[in-house]
Each structure stands twice: as C-alpha cells, then as structure tokens.
C-alpha atoms as a PDB file:
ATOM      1  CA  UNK A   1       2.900  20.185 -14.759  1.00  0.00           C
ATOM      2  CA  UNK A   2       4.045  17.002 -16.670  1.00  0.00           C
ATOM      3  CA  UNK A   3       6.846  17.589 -19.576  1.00  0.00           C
ATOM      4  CA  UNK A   4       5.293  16.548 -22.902  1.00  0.00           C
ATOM      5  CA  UNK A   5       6.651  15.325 -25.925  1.00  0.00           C
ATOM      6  CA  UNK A   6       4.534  13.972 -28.696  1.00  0.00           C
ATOM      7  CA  UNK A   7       0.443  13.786 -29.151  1.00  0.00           C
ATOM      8  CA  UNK A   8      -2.147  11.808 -30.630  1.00  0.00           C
ATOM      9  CA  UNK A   9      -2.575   8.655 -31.842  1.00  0.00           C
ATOM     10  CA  UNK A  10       1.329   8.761 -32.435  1.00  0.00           C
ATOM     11  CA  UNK A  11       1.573   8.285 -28.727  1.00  0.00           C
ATOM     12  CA  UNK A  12       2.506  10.915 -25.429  1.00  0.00           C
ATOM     13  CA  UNK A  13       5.443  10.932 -23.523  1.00  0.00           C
ATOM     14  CA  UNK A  14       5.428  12.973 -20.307  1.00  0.00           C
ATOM     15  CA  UNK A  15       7.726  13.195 -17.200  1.00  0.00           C
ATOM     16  CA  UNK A  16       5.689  12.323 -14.003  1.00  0.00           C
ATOM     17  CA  UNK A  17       6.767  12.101 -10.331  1.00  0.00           C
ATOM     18  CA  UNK A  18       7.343   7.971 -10.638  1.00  0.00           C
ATOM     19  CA  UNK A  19       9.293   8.315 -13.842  1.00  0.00           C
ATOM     20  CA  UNK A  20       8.304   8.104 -17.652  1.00  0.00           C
ATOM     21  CA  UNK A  21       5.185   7.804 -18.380  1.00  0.00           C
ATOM     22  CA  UNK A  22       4.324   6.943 -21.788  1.00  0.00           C
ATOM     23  CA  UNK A  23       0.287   6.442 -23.474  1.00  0.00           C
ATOM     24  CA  UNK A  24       0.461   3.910 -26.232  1.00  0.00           C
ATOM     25  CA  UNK A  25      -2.268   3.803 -28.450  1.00  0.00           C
ATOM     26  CA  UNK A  26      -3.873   0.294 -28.875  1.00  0.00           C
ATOM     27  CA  UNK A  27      -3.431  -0.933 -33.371  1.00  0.00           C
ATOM     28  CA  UNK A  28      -6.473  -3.110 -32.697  1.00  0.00           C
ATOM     29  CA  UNK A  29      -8.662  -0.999 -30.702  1.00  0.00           C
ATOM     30  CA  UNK A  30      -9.805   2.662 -32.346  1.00  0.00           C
ATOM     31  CA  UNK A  31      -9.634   4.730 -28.816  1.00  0.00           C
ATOM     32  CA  UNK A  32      -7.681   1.795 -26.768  1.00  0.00           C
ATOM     33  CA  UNK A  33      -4.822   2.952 -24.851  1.00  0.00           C
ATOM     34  CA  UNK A  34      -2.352   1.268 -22.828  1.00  0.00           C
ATOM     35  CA  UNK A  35      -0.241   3.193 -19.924  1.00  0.00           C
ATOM     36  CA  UNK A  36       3.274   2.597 -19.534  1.00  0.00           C
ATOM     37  CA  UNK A  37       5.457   3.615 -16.339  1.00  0.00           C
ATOM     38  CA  UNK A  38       9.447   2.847 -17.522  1.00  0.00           C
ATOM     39  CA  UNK A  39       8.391   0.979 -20.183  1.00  0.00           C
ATOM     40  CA  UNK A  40       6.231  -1.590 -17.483  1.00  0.00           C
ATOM     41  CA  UNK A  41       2.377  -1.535 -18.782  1.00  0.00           C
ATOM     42  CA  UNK A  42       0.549  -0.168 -16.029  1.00  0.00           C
ATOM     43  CA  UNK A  43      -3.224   0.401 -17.562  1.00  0.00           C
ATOM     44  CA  UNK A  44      -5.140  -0.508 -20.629  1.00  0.00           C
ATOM     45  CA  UNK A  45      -8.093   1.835 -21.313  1.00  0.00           C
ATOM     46  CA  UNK A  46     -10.514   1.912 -24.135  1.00  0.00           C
ATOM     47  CA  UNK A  47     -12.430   5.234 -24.077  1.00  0.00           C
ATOM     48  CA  UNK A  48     -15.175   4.044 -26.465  1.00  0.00           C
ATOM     49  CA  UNK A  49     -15.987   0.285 -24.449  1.00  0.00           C
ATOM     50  CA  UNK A  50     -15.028   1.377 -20.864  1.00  0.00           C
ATOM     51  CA  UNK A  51     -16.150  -2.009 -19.590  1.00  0.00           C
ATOM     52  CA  UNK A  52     -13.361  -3.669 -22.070  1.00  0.00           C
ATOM     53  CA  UNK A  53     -11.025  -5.304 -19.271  1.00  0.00           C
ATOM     54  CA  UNK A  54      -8.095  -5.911 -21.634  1.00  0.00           C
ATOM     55  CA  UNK A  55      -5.458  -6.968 -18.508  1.00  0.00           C
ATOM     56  CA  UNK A  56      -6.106 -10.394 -17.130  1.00  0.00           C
ATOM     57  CA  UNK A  57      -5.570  -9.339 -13.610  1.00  0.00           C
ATOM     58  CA  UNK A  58      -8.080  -6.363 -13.737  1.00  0.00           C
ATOM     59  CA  UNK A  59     -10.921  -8.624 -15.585  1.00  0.00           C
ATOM     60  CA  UNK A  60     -10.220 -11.002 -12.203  1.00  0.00           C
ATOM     61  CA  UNK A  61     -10.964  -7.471 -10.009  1.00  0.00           C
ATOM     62  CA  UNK A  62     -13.984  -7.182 -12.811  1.00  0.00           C
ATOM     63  CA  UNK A  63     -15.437 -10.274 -11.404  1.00  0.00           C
ATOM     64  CA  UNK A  64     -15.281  -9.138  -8.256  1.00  0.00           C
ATOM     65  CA  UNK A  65     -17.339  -6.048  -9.023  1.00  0.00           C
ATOM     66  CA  UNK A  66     -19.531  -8.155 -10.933  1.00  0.00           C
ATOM     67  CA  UNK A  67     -20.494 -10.043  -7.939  1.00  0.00           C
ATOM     68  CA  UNK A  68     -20.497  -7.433  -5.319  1.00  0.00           C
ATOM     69  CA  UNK A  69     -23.771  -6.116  -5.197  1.00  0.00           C
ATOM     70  CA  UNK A  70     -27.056  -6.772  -7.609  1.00  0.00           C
ATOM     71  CA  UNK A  71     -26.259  -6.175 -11.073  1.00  0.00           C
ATOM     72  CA  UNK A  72     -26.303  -2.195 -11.687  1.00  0.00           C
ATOM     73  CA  UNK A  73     -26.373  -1.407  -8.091  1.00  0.00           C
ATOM     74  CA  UNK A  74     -23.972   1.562  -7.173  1.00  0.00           C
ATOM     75  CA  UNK A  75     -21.293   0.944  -5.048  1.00  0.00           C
ATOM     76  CA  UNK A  76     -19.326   2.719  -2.741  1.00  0.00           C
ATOM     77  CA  UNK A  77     -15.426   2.001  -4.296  1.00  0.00           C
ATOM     78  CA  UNK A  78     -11.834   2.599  -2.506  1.00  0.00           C
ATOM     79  CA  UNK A  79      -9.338   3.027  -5.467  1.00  0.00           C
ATOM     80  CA  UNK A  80      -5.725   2.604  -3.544  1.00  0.00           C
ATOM     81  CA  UNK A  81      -3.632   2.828  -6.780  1.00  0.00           C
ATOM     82  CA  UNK A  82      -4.645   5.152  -9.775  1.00  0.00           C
ATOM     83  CA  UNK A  83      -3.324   4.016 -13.337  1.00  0.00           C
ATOM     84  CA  UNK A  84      -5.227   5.340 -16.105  1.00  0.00           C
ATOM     85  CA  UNK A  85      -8.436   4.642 -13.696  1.00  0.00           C
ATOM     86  CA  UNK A  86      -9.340   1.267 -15.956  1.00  0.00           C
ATOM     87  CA  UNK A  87     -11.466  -0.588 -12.573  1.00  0.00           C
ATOM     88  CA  UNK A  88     -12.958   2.899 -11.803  1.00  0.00           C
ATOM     89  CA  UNK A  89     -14.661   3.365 -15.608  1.00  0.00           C
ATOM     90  CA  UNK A  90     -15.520  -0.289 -15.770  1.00  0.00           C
ATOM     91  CA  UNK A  91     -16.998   0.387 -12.078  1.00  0.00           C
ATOM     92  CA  UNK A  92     -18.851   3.785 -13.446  1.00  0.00           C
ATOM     93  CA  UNK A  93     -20.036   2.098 -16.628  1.00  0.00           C
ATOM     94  CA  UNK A  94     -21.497  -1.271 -15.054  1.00  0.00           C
ATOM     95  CA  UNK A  95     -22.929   0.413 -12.031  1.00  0.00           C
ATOM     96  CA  UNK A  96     -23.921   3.837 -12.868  1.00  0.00           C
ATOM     97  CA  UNK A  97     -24.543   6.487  -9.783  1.00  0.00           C
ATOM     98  CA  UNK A  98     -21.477   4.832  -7.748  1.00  0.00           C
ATOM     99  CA  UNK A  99     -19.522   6.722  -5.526  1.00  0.00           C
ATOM    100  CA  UNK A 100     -15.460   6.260  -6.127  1.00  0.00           C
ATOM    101  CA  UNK A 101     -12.390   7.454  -4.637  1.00  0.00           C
ATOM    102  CA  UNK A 102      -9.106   7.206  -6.190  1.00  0.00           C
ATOM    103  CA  UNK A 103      -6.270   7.350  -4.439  1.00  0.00           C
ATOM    104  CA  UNK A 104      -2.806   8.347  -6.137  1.00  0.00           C
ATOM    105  CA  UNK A 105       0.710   9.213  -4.812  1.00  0.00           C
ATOM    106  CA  UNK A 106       1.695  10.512  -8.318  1.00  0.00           C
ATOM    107  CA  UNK A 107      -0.167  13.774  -9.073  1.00  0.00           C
ATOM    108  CA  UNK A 108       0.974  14.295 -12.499  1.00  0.00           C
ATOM    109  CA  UNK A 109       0.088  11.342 -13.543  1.00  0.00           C
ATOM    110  CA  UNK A 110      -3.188  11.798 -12.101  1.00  0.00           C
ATOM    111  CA  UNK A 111      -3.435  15.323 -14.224  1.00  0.00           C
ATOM    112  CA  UNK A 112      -2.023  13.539 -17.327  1.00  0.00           C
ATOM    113  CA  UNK A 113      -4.590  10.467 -17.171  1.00  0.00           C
ATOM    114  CA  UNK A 114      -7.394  12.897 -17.247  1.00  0.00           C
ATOM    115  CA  UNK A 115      -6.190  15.152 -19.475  1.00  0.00           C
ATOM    116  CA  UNK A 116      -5.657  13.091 -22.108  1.00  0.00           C
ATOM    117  CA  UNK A 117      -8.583  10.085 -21.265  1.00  0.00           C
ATOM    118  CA  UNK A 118     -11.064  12.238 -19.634  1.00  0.00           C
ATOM    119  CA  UNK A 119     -13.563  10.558 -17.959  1.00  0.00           C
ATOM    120  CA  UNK A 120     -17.206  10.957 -18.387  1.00  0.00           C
ATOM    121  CA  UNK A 121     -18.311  14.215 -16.692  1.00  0.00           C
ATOM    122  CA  UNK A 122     -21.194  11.927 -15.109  1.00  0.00           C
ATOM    123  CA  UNK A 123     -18.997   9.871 -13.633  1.00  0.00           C
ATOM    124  CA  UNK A 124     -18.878   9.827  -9.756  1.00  0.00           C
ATOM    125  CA  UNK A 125     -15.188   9.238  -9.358  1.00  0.00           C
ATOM    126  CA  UNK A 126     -13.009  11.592  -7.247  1.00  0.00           C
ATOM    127  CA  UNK A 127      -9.231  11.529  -6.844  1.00  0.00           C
ATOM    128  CA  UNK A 128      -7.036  12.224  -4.060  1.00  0.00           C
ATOM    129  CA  UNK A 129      -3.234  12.924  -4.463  1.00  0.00           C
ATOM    130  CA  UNK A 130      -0.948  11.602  -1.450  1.00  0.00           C
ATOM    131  CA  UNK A 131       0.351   8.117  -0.255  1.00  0.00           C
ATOM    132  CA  UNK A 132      -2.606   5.617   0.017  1.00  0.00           C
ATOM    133  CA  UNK A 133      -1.459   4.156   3.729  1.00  0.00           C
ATOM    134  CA  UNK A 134      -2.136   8.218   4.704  1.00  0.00           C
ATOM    135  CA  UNK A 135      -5.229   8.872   2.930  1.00  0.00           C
ATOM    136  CA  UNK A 136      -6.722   5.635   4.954  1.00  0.00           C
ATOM    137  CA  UNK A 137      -6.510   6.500   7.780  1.00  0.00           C
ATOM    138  CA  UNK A 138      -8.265  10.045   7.228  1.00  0.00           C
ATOM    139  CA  UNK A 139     -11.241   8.188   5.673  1.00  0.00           C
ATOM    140  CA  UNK A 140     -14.316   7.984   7.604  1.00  0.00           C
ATOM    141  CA  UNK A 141     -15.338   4.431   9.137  1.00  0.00           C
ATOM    142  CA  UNK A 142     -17.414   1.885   7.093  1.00  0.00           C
ATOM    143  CA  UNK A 143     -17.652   4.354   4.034  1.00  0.00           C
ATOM    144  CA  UNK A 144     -16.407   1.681   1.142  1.00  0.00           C
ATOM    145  CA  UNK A 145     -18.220  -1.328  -0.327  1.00  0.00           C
ATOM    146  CA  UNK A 146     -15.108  -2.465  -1.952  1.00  0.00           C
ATOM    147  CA  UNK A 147     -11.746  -1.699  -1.817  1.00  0.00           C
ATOM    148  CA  UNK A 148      -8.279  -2.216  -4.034  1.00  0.00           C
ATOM    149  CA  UNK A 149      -4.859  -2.068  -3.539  1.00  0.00           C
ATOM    150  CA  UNK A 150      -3.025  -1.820  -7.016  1.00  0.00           C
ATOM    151  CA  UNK A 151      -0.122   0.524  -5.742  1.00  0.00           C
ATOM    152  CA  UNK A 152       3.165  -0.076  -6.950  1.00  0.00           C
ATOM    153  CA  UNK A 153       6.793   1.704  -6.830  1.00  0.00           C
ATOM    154  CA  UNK A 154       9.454   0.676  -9.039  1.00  0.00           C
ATOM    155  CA  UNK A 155       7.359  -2.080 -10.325  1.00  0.00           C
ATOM    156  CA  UNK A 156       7.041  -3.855  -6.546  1.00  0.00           C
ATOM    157  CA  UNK A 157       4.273  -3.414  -4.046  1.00  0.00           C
ATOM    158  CA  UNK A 158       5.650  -1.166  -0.941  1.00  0.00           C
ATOM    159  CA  UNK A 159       6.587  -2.622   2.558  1.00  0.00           C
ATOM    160  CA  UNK A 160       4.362  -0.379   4.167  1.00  0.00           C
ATOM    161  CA  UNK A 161       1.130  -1.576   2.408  1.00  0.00           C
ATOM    162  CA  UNK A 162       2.026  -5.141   3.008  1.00  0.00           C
ATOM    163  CA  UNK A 163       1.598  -5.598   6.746  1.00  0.00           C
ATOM    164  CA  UNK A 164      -1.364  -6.689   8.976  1.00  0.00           C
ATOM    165  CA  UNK A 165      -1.142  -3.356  10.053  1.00  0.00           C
ATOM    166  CA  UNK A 166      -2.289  -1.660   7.190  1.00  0.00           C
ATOM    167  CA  UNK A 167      -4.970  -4.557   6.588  1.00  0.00           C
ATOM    168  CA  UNK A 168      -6.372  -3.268   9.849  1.00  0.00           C
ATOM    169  CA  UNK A 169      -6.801   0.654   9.152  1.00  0.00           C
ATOM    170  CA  UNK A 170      -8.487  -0.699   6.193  1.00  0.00           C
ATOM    171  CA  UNK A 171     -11.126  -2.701   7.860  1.00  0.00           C
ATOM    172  CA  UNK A 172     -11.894   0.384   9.767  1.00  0.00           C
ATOM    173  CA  UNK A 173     -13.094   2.250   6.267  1.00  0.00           C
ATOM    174  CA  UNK A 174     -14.760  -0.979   4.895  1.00  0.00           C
ATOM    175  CA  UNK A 175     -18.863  -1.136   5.747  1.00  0.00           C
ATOM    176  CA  UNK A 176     -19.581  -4.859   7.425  1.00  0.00           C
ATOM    177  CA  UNK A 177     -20.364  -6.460   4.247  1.00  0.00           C
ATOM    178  CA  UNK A 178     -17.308  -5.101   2.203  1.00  0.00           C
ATOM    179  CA  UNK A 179     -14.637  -6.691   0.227  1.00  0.00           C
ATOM    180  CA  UNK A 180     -10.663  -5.805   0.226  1.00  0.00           C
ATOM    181  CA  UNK A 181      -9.233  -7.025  -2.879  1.00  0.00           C
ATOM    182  CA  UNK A 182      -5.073  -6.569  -3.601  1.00  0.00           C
ATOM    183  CA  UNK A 183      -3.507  -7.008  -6.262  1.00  0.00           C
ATOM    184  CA  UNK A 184       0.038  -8.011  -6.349  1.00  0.00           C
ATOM    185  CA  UNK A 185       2.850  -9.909  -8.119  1.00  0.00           C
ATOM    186  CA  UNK A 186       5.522 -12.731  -6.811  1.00  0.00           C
ATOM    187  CA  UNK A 187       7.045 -15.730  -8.705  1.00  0.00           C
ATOM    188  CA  UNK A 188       9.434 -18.881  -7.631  1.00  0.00           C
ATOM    189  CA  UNK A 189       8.855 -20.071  -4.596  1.00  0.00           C
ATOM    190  CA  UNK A 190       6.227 -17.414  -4.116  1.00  0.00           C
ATOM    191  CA  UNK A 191       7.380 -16.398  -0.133  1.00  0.00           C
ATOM    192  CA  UNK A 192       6.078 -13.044  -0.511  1.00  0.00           C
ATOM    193  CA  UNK A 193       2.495 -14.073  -1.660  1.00  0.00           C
ATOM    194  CA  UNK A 194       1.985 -16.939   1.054  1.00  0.00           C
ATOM    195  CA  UNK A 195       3.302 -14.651   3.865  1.00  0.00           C
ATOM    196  CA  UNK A 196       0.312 -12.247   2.576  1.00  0.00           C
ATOM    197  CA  UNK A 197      -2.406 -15.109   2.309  1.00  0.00           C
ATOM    198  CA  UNK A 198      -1.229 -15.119   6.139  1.00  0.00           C
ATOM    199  CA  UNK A 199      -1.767 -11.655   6.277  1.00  0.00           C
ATOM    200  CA  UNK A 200      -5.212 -11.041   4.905  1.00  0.00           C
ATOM    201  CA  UNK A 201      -6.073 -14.163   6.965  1.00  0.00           C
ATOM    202  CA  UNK A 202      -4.945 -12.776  10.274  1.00  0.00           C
ATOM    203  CA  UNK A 203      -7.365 -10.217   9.494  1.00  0.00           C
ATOM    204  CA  UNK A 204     -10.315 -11.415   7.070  1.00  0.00           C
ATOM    205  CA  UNK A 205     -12.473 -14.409   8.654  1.00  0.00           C
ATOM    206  CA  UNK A 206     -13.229 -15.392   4.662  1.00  0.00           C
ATOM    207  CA  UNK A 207     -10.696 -15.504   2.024  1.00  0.00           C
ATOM    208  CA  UNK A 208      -9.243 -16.883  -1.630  1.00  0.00           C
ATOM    209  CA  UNK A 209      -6.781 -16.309  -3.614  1.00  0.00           C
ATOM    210  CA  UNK A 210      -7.067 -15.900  -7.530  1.00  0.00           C
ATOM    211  CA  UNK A 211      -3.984 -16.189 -10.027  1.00  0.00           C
ATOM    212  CA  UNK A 212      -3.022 -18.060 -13.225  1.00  0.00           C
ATOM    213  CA  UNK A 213      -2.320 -21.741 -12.571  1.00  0.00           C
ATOM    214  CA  UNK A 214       1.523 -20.962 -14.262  1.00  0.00           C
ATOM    215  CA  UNK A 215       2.259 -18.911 -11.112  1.00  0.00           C
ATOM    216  CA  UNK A 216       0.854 -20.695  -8.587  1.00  0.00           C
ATOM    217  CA  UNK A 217       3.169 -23.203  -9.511  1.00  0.00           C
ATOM    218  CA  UNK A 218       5.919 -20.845  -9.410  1.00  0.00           C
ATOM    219  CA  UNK A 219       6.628 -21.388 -13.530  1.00  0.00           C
ATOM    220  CA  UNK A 220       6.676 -17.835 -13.918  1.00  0.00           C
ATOM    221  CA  UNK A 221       6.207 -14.908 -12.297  1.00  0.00           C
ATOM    222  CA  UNK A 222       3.063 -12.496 -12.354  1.00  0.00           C
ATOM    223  CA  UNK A 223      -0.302 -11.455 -10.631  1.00  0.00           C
ATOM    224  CA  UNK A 224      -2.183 -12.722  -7.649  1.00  0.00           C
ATOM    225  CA  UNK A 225      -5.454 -11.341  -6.710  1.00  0.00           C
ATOM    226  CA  UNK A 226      -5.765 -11.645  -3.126  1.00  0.00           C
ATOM    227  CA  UNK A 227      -9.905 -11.146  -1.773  1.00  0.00           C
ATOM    228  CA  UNK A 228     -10.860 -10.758   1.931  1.00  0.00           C
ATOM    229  CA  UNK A 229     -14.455 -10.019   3.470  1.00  0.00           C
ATOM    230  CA  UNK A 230     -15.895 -10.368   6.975  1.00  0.00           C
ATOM    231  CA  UNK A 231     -18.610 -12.147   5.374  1.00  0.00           C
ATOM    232  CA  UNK A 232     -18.636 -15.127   3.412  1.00  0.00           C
ATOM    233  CA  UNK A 233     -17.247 -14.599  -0.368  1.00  0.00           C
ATOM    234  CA  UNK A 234     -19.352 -15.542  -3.519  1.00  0.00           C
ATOM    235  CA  UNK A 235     -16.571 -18.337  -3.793  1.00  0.00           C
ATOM    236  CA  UNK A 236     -18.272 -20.395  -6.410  1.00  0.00           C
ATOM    237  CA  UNK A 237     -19.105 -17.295  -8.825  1.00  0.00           C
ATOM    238  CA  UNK A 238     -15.930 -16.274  -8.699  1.00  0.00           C
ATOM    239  CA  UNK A 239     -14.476 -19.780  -9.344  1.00  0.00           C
ATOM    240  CA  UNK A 240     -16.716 -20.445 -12.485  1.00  0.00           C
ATOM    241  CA  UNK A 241     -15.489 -16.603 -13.458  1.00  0.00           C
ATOM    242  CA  UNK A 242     -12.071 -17.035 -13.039  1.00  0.00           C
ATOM    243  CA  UNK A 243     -11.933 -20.510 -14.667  1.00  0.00           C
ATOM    244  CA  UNK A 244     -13.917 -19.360 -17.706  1.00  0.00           C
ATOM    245  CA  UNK A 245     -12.235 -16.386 -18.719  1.00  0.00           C
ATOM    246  CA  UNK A 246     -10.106 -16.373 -21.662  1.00  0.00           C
ATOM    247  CA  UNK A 247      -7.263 -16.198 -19.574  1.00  0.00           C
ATOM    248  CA  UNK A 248      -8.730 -19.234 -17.335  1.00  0.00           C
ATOM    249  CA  UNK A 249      -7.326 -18.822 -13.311  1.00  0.00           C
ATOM    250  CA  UNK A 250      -7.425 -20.895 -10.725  1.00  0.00           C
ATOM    251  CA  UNK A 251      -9.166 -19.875  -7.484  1.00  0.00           C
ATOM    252  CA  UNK A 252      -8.049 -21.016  -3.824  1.00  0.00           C
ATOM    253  CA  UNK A 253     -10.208 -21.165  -0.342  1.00  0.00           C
ATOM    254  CA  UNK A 254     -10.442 -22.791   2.587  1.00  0.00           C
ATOM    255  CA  UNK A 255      -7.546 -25.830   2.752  1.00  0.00           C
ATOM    256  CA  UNK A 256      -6.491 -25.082  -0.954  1.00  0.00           C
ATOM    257  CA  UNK A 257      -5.417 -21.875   0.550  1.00  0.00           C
ATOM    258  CA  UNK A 258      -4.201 -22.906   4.191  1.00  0.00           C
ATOM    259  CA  UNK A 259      -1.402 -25.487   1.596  1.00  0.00           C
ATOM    260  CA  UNK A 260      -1.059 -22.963  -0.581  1.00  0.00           C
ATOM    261  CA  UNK A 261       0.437 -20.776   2.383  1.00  0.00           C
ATOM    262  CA  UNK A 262       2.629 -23.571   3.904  1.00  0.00           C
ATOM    263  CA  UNK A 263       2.872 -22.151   7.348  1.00  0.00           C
ATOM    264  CA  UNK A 264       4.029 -18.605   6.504  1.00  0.00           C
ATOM    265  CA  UNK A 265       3.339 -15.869   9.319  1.00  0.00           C
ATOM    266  CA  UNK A 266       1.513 -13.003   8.865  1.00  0.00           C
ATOM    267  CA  UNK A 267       3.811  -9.587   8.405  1.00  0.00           C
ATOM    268  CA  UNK A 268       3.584  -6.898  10.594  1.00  0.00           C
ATOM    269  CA  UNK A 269       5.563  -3.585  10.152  1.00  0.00           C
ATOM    270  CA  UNK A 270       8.250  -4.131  11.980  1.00  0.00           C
ATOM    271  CA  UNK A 271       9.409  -7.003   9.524  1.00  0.00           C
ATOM    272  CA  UNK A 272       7.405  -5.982   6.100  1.00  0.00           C
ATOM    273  CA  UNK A 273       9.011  -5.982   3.171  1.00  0.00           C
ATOM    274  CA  UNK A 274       8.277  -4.520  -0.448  1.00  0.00           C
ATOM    275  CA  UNK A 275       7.194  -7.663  -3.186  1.00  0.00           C
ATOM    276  CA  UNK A 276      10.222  -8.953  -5.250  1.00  0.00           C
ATOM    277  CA  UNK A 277      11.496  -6.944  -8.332  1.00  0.00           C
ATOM    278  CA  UNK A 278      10.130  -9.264 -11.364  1.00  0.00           C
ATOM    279  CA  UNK A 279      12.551 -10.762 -14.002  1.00  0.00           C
ATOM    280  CA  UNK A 280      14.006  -8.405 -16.521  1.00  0.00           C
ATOM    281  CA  UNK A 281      11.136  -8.550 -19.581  1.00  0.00           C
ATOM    282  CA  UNK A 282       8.037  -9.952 -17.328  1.00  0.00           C
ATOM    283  CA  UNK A 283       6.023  -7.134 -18.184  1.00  0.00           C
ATOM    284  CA  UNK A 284       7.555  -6.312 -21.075  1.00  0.00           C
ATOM    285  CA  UNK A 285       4.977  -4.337 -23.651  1.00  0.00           C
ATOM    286  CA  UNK A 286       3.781  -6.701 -26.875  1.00  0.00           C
END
C-alpha cells in the first residue's frame, strides 16, 4: 500500500515503488491535477475535461489518436507506460467503447492514480502491473490498433526498450494497419534520438518524427515523438496538427528524417543504452 501524507486539494504525497510521488492540484483548472515522480511532472489530468491534453508531448500522441481511425471509432490501445492514465481518458472520452491496456511496472502508483482520479466505471481500460518489455511478449498477436511507449526510470527511457529488438516483439502484437508511437526525450547533439529514428526505421517501412523545432536543433533538451506503421502514415494531418497547435512542432518524413538521422545505426540489445539524464531543472514543475 502507498504511504500517505496529506489530501485534497492541498495536494497527496505517497511513497511508490519509483520514488515520491506527489498529485498537485492544478490553480487554474477546478479538478486539474498534475503527477509528479521526484519532483519531475509525469501526468496532467483534468477529471472534469478528460480530453484537456495540457502536456505538449501528449496533445502530439492526441493527434495521433485523432487520426487513427474515423472519428469516434473504438480502438484497440497498448498503454506501455501508466502515469496518471492522461492518453487512456482522452482515448476513452474521444472514442467511447475502446478497448485499452495499460501497462505499469509501478503498482502503487497504479493503485494511487485510481484511487485518487478514478476513472469512469464505463471506461474500457485495464491495467497490468509488471515490466512492459515482459508483458509484450505475453500479448496475443495483432491485438492493438495503436501502441505507446511512455516508460521512464529515473527520468530516462530504459536500455532494454530502446533496441530493434523490442521494436520487433511489438510488431508481433500490432494488427497490420497499426501505429507504434514512443515517446522519448534527448537534447545536444541528439545521438540517442537519431540512433532510434534508425531503429524504428529498421523496423517500420513508414515513419516521422514529431518534436519542437528548439530541440531538433539541439537548443534545449525535451520530447520527441517518434511514429512507425507498416502502412503509410496520415503524414500531412499530422503535419498541419503538429504545426498548429499552441505549442507549434515540427514534423519529419522521408529525407527530412533520413538528415535528421545522419547515418546513425539502428541499436540492438547487445549495445542499447538508456536515453540521457536531462539537465538539472528541464522538467522542473511551474
């Protein structure tokens, strides 16, 4: 059970497998909540508006469910990563009668999150505590319509979900016309990011890469949303999307993406590596 130390809209504290976790309630938003790990906001989750994407990264993985399937058509979601489930309400909310699996190494934090911002008991969305690498390869074959890796450990993304190893036991669970979406986070000269555009290229036919125009310069450091399919991605959409959000992104494909990776190799196991700490204060609560 998680330790607990303070309730309400004063904030909660609690003790959870992958450190403090701490629920911060949101001045400008009656029921918004933001959840900390160590102080590094992790989830953003407004309980009356579940399809308020306050994060800039998760309104890029919005898009993506946006364009996924007809408007309102369920889906079949993969949920590597857990947070305070922000993708799997907007998911519920915009596409009601969807099937979701969350995946989530931490199982007090799990217990926590839905303790204290339940989900709607209508809700499709089941979760599954162990390490998300594991729980792949117990899934059964083609059962996902999308899938998204938003794991991290001690602020990085692990070695072991970095390789084209991993990219491959997720194909198996992906249905032919299914997207893999990751999220992850690199700055500077960006090695780790262009050694996974080589990655998810070794093993998706179509892909692009979505991020703020700041990083992908290497001016600071912060998210990357890498996208993958078998099939052909709505690459327009999602360029119009990214560029006119109030956060506006820049979206790579094709020989955008080939520079952008500047001859990296794709990882395999034997040589994969966890994504870089980030600078003291990067993620540093407002």
């Amino acid at each position: 059970m998680a330790g607990r130390r303070g309730s309400g809209r004063d904030g909660i504290r609690a003790q959870v497998a992958s450190g403090t976790a701490e629920l911060r309630p949101d001045p400008d938003r009656r029921r918004g909540w933001t959840l900390l790990l160590d102080g590094t906001p992790q989830s953003h989750v407004d309980l009356d508006d579940p399809t308020h994407l306050e994060f800039d990264y998760v309104r890029r993985l919005g898009h993506l469910v946006d364009l996924a399937a007809r408007p309102r058509s369920p889906l079949r979601v993969l949920h590597l990563g857990g947070g305070a489930f922000t993708l799997a309400r907007y998911v519920a909310a915009t596409r009601p009668r969807s099937a979701q699996q969350v995946v989530e190494l931490d199982g007090a934090l799990v217990e926590l999150v839905r303790r204290e911002l339940p989900l709607d008991r209508s809700w499709r969305v089941r979760t599954r505590t162990g390490d998300a690498r594991d729980v792949v390869g117990r899934l059964r074959d083609g059962a996902f319509d999308l899938v998204v890796l938003d794991v991290f450990a001690g602020a990085r993304t692990p070695a072991h979900l970095a390789s084209a190893e991993f990219l491959q036991a997720v194909v198996e669970v992906m249905a032919p016309a299914a997207t893999y979406a990751a999220n992850l986070t690199d700055g500077g000269a960006l090695a780790f990011a262009r050694g996974q555009v080589a990655t998810l290229q070794s093993v998706f036919p179509h892909t692009c890469l979505v991020a703020d125009p700041a990083v992908l310069r290497g001016r600071r450091f912060g998210n990357l949303i890498l996208v993958g399919g078998r099939i052909p991605l709505p690459v327009d959409l999602l360029t119009a999307r990214a560029a006119g959000d109030r956060s506006p992104a820049r979206l790579l494909h094709g020989p955008e993406l080939d520079r952008f990776r500047a001859g990296a190799r794709p990882v395999h196991d034997a040589t994969a590596a966890a994504s870089p700490l980030p600078p003291d204060g990067t993620f540093a609560p407002g």
